[in-house]
C-alpha atoms as a PDB file:
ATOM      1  CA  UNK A   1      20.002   8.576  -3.312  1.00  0.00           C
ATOM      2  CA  UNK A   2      19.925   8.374   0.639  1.00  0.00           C
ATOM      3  CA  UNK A   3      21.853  11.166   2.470  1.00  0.00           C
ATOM      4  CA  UNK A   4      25.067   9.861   3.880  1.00  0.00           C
ATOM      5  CA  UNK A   5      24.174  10.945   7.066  1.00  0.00           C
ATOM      6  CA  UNK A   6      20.981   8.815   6.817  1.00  0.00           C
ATOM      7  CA  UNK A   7      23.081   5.559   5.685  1.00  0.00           C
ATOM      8  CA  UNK A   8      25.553   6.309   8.771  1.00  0.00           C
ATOM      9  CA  UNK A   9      22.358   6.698  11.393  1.00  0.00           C
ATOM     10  CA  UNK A  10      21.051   3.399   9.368  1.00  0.00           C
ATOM     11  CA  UNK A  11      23.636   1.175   9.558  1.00  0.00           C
ATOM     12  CA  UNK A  12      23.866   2.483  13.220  1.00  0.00           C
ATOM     13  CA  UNK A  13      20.475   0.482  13.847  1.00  0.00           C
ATOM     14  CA  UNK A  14      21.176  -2.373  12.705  1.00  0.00           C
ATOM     15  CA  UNK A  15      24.589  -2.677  14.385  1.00  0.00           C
ATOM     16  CA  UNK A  16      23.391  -1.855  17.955  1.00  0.00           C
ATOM     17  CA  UNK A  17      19.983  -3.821  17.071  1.00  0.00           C
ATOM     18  CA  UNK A  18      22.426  -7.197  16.311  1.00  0.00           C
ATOM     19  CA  UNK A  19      24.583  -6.090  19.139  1.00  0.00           C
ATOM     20  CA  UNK A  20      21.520  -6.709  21.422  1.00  0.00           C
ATOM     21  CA  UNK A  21      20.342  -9.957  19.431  1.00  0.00           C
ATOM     22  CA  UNK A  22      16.963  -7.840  18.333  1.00  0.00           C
ATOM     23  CA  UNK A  23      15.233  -8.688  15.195  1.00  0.00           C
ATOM     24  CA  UNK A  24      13.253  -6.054  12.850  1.00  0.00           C
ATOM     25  CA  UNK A  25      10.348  -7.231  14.104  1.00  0.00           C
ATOM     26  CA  UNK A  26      11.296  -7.042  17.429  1.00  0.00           C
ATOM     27  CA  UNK A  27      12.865  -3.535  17.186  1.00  0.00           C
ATOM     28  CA  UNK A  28       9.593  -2.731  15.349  1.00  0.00           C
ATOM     29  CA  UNK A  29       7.390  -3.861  17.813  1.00  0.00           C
ATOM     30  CA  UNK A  30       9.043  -1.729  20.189  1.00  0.00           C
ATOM     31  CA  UNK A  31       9.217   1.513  17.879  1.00  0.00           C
ATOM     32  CA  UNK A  32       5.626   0.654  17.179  1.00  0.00           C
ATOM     33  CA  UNK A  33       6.110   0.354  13.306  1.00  0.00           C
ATOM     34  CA  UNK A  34       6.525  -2.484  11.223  1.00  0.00           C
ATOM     35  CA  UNK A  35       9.923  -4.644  10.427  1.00  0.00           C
ATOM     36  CA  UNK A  36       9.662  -3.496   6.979  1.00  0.00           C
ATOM     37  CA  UNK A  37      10.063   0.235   8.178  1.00  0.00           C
ATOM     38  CA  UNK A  38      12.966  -0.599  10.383  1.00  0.00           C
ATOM     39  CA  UNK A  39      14.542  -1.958   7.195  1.00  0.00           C
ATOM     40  CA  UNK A  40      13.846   0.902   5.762  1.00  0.00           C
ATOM     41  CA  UNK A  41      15.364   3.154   8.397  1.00  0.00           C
ATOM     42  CA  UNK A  42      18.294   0.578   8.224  1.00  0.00           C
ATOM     43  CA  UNK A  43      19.068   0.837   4.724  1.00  0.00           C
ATOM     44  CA  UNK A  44      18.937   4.820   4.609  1.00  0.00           C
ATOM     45  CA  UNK A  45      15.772   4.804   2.380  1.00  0.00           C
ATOM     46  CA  UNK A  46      13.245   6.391   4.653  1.00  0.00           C
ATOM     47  CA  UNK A  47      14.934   9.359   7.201  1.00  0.00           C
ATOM     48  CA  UNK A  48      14.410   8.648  10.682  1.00  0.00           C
ATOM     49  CA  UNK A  49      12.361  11.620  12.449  1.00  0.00           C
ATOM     50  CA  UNK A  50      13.708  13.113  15.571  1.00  0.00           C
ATOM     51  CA  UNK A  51      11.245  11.833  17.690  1.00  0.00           C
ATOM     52  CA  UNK A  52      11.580   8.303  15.900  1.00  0.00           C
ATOM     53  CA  UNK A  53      15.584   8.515  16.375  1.00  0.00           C
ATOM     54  CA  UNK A  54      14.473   9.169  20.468  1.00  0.00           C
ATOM     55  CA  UNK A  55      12.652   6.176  20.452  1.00  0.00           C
ATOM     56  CA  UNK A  56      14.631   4.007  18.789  1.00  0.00           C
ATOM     57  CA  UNK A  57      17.838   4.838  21.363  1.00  0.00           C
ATOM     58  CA  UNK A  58      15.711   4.690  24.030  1.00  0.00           C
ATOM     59  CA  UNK A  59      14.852   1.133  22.593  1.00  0.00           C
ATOM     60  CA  UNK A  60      18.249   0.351  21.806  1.00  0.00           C
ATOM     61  CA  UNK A  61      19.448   1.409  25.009  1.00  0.00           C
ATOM     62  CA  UNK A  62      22.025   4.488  23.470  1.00  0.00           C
ATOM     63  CA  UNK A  63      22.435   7.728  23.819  1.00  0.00           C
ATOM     64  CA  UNK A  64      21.607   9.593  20.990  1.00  0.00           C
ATOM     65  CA  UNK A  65      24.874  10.440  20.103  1.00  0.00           C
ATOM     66  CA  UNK A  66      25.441   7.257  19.375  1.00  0.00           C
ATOM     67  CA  UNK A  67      24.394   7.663  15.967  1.00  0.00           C
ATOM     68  CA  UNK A  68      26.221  10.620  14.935  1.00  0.00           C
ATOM     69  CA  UNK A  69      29.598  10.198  17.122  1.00  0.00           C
ATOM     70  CA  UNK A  70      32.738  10.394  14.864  1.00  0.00           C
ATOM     71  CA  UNK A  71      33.975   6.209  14.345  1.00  0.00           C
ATOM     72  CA  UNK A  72      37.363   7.660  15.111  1.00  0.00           C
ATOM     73  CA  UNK A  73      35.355   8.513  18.854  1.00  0.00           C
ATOM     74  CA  UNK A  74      32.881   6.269  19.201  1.00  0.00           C
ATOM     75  CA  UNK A  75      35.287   3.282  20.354  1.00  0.00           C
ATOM     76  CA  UNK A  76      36.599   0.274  18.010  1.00  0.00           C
ATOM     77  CA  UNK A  77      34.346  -1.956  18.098  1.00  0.00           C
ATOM     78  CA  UNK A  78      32.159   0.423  16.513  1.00  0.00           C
ATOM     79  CA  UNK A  79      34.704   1.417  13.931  1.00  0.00           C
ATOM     80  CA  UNK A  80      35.275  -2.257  12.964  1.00  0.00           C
ATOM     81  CA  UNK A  81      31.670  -3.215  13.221  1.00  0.00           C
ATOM     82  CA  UNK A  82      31.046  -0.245  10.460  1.00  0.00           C
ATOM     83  CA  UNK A  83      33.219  -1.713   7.946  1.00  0.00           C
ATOM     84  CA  UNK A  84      31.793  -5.162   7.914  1.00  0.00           C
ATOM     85  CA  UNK A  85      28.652  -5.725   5.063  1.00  0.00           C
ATOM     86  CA  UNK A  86      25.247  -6.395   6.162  1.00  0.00           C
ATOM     87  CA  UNK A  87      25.287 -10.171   5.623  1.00  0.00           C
ATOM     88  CA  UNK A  88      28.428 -10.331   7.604  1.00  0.00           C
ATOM     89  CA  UNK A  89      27.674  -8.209  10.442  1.00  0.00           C
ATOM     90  CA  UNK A  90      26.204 -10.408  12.775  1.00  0.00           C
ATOM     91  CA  UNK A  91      29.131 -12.961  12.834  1.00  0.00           C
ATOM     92  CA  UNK A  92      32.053  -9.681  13.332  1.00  0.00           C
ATOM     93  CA  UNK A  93      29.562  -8.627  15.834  1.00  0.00           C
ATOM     94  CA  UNK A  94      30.012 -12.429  17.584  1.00  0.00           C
ATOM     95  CA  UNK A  95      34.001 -12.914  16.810  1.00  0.00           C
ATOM     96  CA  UNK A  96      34.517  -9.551  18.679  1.00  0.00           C
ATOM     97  CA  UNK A  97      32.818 -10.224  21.564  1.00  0.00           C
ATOM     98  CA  UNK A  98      33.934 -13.995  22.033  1.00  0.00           C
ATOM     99  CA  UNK A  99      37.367 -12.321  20.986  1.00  0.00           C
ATOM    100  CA  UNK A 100      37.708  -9.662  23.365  1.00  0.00           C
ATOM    101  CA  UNK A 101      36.643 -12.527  26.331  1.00  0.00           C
ATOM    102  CA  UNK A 102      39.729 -14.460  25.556  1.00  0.00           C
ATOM    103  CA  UNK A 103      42.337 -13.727  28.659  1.00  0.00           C
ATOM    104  CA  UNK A 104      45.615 -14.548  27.315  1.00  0.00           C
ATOM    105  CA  UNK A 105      47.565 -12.378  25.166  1.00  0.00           C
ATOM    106  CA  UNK A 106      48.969 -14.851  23.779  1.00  0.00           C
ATOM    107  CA  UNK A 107      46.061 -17.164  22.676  1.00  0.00           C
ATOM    108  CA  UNK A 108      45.157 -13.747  21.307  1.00  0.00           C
ATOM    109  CA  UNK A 109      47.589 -13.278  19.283  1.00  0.00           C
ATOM    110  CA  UNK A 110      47.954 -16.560  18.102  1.00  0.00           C
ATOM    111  CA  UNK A 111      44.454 -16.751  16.867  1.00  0.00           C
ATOM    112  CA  UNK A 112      44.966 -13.998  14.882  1.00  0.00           C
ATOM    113  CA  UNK A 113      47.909 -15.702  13.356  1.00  0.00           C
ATOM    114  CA  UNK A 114      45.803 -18.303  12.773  1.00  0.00           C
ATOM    115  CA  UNK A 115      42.425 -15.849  10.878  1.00  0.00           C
ATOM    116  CA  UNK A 116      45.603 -14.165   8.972  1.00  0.00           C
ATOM    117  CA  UNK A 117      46.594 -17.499   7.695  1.00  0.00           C
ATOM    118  CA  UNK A 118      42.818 -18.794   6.742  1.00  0.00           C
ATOM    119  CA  UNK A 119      42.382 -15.705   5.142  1.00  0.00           C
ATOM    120  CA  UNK A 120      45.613 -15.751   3.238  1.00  0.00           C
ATOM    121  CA  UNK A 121      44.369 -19.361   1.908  1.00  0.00           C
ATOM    122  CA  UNK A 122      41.144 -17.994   0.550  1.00  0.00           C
ATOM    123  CA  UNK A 123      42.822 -15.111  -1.296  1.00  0.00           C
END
């Protein structure tokens, strides 16, 4: 079983990988290992090494806090990114950021209305 710590730093990559529009290739390419090891790192099976977790923020363009900062701290979107499953991930990742671009309040607000009552359909 991976450490939790290891799934949190995992799922860590991926979200800041899709934030930037990377692929595991292309995040592998960078870290100089292959996309099947990023996966790996991603998924919590293989620990990421201190010197790998440097790399990879310097790649990813975080500090290295960034993968152990409290979700509580380390802003919403990251709290609301966390709770969103792998397959899903990419399009939260999109709504959020064409979300938070909308000016109005009240367009806002009435989109949400509008999720709320999709969502209450498919229930």
């Amino acid at each position: 079983m991976p450490h939790p710590i290891d799934l949190m730093v995992g799922k860590r990559i991926r979200l800041r990988r899709v934030q930037l529009g990377l692929s595991q290739t292309e995040l592998g390419q960078k870290l100089g290992v292959t996309f099947q090891q990023v996966q790996k790192y991603e998924n919590g099976t293989n620990r990421v090494s201190c010197s790998r977790l440097y790399e990879t923020a310097t790649a990813l363009e975080v500090p290295i806090s960034f993968f152990f900062m409290d979700s509580t701290h380390a802003g919403l979107e990251l709290a609301v990114a966390e709770q969103f499953d792998v397959p899903d991930l990419k399009d939260g990742i999109h709504l959020m950021t064409a979300f938070r671009q909308i000016p109005s309040v009240a367009i806002r607000k009435s989109f949400i209305a509008f999720v709320e009552t999709l969502a209450g359909e498919q229930i």
